[in-house]
PDB file of N, CA and C in Angstrom:
ATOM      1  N   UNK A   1      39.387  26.213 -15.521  1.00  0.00           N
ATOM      2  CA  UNK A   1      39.155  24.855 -15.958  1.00  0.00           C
ATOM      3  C   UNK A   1      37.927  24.834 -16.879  1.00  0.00           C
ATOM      4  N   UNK A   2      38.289  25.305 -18.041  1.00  0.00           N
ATOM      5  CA  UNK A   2      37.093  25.099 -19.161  1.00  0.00           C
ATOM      6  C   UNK A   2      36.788  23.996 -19.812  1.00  0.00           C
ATOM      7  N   UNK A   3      35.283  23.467 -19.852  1.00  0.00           N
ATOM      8  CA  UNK A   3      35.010  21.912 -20.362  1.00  0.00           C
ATOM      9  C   UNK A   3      34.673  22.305 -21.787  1.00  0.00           C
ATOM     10  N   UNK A   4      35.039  20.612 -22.688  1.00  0.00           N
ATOM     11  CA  UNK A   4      34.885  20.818 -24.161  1.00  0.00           C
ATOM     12  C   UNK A   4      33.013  20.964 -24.561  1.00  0.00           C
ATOM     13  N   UNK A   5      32.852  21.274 -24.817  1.00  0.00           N
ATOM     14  CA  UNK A   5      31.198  21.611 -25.611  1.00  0.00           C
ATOM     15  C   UNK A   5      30.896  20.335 -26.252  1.00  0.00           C
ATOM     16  N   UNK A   6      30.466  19.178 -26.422  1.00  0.00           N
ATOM     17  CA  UNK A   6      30.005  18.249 -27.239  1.00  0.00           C
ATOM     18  C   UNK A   6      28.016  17.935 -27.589  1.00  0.00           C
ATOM     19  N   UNK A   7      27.742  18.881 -28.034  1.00  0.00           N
ATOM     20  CA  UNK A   7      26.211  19.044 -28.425  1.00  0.00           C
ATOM     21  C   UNK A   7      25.440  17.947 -29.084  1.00  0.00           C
ATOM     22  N   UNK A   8      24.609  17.100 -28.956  1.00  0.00           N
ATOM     23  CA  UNK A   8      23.448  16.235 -29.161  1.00  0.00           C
ATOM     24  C   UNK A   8      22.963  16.570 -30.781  1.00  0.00           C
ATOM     25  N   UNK A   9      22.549  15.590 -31.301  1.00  0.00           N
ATOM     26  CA  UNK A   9      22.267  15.994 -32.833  1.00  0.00           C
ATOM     27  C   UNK A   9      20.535  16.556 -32.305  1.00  0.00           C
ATOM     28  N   UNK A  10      20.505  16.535 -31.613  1.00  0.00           N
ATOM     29  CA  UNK A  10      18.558  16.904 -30.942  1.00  0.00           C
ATOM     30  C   UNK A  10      19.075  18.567 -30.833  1.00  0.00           C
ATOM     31  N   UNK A  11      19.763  18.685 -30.203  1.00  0.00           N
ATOM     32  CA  UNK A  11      20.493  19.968 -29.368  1.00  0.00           C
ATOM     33  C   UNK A  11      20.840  20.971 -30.629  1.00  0.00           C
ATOM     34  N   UNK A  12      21.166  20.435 -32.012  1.00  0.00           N
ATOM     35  CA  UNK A  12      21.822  21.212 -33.138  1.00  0.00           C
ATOM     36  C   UNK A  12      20.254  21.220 -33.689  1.00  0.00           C
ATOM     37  N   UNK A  13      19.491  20.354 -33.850  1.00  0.00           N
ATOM     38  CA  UNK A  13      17.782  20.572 -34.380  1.00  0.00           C
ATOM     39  C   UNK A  13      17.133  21.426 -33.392  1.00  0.00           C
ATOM     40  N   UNK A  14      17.537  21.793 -32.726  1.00  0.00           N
ATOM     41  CA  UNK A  14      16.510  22.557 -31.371  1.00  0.00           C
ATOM     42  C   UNK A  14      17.306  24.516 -31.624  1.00  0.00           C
ATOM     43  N   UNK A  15      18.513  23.738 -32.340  1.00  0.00           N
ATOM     44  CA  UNK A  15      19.151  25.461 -32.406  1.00  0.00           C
ATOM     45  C   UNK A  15      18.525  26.229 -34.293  1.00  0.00           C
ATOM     46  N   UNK A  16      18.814  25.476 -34.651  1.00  0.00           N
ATOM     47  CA  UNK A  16      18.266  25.565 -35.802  1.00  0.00           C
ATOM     48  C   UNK A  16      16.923  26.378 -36.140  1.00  0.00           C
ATOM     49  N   UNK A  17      15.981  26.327 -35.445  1.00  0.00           N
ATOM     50  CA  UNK A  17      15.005  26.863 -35.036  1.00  0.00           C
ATOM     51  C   UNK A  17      15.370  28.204 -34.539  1.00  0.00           C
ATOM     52  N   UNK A  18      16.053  28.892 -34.415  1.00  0.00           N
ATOM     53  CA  UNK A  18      16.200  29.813 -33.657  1.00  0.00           C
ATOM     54  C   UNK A  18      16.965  31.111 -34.095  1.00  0.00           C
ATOM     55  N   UNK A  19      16.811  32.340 -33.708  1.00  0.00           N
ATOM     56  CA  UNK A  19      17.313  33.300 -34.644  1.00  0.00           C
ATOM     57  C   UNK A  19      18.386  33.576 -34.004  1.00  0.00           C
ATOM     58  N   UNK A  20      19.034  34.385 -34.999  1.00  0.00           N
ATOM     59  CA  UNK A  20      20.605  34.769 -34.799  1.00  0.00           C
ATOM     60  C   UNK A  20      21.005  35.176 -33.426  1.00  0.00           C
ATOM     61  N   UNK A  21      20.154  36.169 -33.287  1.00  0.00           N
ATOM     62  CA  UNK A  21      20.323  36.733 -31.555  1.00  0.00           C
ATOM     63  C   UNK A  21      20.411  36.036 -30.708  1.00  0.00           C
ATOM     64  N   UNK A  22      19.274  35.232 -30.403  1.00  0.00           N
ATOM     65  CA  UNK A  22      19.717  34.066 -29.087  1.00  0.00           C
ATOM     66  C   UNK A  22      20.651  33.226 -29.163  1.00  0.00           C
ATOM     67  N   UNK A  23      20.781  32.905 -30.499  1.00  0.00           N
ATOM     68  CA  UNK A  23      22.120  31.845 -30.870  1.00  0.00           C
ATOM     69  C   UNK A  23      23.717  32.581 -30.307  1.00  0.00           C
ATOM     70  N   UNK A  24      23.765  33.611 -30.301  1.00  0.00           N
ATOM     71  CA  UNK A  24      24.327  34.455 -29.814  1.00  0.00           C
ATOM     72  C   UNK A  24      24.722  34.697 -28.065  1.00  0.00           C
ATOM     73  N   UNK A  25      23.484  34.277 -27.482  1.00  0.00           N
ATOM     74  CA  UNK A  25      23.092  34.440 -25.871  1.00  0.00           C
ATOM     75  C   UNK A  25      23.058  33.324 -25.659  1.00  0.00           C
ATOM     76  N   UNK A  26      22.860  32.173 -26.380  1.00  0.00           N
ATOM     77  CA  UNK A  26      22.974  30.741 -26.159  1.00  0.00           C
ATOM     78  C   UNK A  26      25.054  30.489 -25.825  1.00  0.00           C
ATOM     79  N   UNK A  27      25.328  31.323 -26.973  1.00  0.00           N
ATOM     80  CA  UNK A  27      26.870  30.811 -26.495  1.00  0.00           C
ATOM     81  C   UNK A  27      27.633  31.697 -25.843  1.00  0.00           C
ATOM     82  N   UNK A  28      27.274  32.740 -25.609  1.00  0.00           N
ATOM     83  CA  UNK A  28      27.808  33.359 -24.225  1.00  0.00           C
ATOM     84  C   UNK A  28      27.548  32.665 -22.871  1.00  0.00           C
ATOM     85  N   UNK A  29      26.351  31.886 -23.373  1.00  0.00           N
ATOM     86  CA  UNK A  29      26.046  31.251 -21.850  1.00  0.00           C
ATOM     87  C   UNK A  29      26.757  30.029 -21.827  1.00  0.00           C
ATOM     88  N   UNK A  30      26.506  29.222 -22.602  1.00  0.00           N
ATOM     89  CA  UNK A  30      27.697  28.237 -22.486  1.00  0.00           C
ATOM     90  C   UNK A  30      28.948  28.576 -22.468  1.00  0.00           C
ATOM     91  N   UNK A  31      29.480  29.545 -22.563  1.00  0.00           N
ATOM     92  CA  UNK A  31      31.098  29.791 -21.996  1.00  0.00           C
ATOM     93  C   UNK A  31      31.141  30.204 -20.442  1.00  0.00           C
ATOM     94  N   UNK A  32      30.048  30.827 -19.925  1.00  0.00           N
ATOM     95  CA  UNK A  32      29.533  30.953 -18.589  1.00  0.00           C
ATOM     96  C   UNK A  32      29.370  29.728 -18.026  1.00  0.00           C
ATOM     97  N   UNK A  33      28.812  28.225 -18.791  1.00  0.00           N
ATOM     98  CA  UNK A  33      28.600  27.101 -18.739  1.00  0.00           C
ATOM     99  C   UNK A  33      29.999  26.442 -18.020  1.00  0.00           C
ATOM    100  N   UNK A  34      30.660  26.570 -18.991  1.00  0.00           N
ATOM    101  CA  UNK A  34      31.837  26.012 -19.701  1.00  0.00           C
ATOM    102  C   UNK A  34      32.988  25.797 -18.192  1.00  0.00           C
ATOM    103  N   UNK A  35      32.785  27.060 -17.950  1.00  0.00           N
ATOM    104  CA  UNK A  35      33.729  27.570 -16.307  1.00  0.00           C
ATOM    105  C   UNK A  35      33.369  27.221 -15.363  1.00  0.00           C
ATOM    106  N   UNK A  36      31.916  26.118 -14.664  1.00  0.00           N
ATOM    107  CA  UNK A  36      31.612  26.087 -13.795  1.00  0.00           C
ATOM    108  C   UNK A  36      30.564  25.221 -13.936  1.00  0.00           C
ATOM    109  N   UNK A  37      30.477  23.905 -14.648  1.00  0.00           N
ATOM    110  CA  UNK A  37      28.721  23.394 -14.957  1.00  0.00           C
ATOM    111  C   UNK A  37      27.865  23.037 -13.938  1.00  0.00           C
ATOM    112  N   UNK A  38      28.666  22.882 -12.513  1.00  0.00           N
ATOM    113  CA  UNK A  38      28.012  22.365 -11.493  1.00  0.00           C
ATOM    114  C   UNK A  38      26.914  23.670 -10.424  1.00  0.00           C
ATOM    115  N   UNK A  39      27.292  24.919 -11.419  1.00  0.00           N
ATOM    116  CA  UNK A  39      26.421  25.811 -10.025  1.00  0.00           C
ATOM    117  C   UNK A  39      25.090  25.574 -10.451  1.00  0.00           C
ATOM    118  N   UNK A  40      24.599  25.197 -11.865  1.00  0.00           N
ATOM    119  CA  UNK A  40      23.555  24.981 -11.887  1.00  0.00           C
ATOM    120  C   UNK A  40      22.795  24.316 -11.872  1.00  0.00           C
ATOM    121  N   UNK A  41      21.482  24.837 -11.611  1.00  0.00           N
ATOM    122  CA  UNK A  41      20.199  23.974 -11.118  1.00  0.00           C
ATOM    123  C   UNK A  41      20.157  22.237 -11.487  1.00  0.00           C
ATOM    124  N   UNK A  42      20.323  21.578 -10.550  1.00  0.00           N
ATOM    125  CA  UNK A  42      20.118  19.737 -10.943  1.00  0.00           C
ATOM    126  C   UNK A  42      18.434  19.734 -11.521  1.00  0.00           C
ATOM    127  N   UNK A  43      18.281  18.381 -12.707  1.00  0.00           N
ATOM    128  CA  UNK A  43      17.326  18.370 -12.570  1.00  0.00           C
ATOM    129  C   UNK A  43      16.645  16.900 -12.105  1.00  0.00           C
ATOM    130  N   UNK A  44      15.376  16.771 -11.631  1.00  0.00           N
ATOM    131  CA  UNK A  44      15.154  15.141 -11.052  1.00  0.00           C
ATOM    132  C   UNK A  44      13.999  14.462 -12.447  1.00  0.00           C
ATOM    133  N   UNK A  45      13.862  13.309 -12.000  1.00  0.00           N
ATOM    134  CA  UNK A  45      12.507  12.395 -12.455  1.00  0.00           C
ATOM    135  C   UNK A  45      12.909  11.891 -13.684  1.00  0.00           C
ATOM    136  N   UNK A  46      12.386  12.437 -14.948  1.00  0.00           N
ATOM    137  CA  UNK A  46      13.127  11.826 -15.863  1.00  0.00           C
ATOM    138  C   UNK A  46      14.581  12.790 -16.655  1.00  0.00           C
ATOM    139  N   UNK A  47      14.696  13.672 -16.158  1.00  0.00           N
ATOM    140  CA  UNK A  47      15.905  13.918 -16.390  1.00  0.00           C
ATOM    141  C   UNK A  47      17.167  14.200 -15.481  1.00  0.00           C
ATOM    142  N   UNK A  48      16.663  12.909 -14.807  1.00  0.00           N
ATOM    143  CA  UNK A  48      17.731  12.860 -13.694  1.00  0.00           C
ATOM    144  C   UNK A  48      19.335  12.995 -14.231  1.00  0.00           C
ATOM    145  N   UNK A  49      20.051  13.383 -13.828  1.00  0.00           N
ATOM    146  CA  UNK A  49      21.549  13.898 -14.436  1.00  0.00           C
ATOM    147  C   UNK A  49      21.925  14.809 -15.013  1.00  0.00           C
ATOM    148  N   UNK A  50      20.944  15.895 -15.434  1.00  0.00           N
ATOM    149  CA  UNK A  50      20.800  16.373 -15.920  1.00  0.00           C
ATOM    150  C   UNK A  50      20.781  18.106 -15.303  1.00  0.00           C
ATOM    151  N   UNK A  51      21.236  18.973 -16.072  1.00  0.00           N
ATOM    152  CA  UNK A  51      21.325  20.245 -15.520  1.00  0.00           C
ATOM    153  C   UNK A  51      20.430  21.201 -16.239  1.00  0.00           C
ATOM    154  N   UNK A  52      20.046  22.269 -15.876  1.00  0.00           N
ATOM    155  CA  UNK A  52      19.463  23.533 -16.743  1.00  0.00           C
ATOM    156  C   UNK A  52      19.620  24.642 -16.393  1.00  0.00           C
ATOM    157  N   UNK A  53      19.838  25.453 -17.358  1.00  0.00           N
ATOM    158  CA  UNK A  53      20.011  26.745 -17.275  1.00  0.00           C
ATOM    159  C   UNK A  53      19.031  27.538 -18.674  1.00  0.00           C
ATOM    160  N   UNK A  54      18.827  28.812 -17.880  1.00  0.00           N
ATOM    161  CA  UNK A  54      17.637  29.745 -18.210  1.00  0.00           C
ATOM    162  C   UNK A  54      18.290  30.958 -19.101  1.00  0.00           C
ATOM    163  N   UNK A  55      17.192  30.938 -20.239  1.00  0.00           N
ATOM    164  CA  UNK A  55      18.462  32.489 -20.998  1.00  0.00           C
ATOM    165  C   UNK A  55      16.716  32.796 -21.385  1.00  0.00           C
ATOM    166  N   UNK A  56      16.402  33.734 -21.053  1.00  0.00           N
ATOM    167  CA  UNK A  56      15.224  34.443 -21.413  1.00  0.00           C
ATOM    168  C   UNK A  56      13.986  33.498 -21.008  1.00  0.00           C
ATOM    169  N   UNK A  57      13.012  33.114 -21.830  1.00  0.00           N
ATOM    170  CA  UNK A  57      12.404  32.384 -21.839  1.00  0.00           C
ATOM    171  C   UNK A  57      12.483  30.559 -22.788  1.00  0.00           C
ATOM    172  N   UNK A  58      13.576  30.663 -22.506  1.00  0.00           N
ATOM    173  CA  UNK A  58      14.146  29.034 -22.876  1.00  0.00           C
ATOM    174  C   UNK A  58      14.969  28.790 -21.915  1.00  0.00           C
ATOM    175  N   UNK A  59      14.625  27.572 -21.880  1.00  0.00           N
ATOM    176  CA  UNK A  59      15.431  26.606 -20.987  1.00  0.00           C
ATOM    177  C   UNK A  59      16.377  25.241 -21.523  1.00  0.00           C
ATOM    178  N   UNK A  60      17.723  25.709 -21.530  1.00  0.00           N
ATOM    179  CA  UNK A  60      18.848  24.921 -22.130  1.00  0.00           C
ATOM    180  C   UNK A  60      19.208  23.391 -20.918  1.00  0.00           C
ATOM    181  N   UNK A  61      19.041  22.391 -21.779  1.00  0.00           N
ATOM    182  CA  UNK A  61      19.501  20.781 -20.886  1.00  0.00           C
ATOM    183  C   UNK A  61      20.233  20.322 -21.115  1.00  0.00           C
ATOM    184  N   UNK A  62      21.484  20.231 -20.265  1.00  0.00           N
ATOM    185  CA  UNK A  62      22.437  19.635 -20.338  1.00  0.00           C
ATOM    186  C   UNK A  62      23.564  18.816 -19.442  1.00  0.00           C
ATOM    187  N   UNK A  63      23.781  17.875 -19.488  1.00  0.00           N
ATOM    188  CA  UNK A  63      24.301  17.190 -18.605  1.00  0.00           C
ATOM    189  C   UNK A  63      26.215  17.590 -19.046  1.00  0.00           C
ATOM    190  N   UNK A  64      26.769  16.541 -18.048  1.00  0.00           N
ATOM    191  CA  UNK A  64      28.267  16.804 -17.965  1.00  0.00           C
ATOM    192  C   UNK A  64      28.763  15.852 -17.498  1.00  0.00           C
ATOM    193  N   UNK A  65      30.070  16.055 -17.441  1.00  0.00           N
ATOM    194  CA  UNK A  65      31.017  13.992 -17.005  1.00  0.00           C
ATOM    195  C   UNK A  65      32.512  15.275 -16.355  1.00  0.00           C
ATOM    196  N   UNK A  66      32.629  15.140 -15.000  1.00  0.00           N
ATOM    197  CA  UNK A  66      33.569  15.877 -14.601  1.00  0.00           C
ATOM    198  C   UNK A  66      34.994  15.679 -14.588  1.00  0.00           C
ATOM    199  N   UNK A  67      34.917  14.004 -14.893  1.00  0.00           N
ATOM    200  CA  UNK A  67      36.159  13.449 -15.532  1.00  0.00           C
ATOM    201  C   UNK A  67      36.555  13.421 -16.500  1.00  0.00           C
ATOM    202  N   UNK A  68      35.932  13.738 -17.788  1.00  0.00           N
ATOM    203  CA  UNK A  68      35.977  13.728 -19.293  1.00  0.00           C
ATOM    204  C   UNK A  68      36.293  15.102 -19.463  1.00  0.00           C
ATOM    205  N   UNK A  69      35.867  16.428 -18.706  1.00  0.00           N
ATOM    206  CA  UNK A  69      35.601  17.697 -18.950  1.00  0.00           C
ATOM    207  C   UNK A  69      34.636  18.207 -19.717  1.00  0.00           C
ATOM    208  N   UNK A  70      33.717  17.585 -20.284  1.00  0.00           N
ATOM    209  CA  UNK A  70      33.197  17.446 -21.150  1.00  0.00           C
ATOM    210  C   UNK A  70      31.349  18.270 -20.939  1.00  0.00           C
ATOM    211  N   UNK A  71      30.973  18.747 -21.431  1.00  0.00           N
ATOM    212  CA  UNK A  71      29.626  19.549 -21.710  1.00  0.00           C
ATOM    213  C   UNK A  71      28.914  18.733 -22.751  1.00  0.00           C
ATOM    214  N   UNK A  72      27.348  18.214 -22.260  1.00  0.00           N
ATOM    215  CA  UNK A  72      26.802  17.652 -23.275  1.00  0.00           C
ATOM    216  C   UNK A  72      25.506  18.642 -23.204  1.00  0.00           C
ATOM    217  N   UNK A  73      25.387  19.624 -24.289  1.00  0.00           N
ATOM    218  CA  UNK A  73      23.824  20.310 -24.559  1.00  0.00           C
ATOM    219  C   UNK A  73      23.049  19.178 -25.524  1.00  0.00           C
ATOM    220  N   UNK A  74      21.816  18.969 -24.657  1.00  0.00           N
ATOM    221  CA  UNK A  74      20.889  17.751 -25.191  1.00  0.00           C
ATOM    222  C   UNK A  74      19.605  18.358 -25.601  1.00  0.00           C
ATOM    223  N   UNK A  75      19.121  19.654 -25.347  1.00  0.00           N
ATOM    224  CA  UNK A  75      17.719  19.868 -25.769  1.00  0.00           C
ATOM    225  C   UNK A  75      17.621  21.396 -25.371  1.00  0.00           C
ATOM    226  N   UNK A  76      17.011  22.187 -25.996  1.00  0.00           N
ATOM    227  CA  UNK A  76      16.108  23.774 -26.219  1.00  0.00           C
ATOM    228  C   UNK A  76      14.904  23.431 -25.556  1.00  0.00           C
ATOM    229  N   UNK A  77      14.400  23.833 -24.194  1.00  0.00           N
ATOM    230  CA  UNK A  77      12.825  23.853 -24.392  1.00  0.00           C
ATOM    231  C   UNK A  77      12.510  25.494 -24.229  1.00  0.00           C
ATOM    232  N   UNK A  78      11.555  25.496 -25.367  1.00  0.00           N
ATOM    233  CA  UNK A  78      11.016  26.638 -25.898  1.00  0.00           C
ATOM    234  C   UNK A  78       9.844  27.429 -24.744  1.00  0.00           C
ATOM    235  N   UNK A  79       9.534  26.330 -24.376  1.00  0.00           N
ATOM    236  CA  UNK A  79       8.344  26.788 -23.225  1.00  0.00           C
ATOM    237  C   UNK A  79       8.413  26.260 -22.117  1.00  0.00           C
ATOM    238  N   UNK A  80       7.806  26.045 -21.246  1.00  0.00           N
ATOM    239  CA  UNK A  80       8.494  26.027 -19.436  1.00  0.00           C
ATOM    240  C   UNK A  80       7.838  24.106 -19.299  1.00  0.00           C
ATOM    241  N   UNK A  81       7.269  23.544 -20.984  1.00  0.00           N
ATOM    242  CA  UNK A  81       6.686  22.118 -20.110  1.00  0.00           C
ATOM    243  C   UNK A  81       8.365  21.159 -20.880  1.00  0.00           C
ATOM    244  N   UNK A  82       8.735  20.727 -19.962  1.00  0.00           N
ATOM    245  CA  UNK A  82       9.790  19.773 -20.170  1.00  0.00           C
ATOM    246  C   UNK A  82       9.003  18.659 -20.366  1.00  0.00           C
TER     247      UNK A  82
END
């Protein structure tokens, strides 16, 4: 049961920044994403609804709608302060 990818115009400015390689490890992980969005980590406070997952030293945010199927990547943080 693979969900559709629908990325944030923040989410395409946050990739942009970034070199070929991780862009690379960014979407292997979202197909890892893609198969399962719920094993990962919830997040609370102000990004309540919200999920994250870790690929080196970035941390990818993204929420999901389990009825839509749908994957929303909303933000890159580059360093560990959300």
């Amino acid at each position: 049961m693979n969900y559709k990818i629908l990325p944030t115009k923040e989410f395409e400015k946050d990739l942009k920044k970034i070199d070929s390689f991780m862009k690379k490890r960014i979407k292997k992980k979202f197909e890892e994403i893609a198969e399962n969005p719920e094993r990962y980590k919830h997040m609370h406070y102000n990004f309540s609804g919200s999920s994250r997952a870790r690929i080196g030293k970035l941390r990818i945010i993204f929420s999901y709608s389990t009825e839509k199927q749908e994957i929303y990547p909303e933000k890159i943080v580059f360093s560990h302060n959300y």
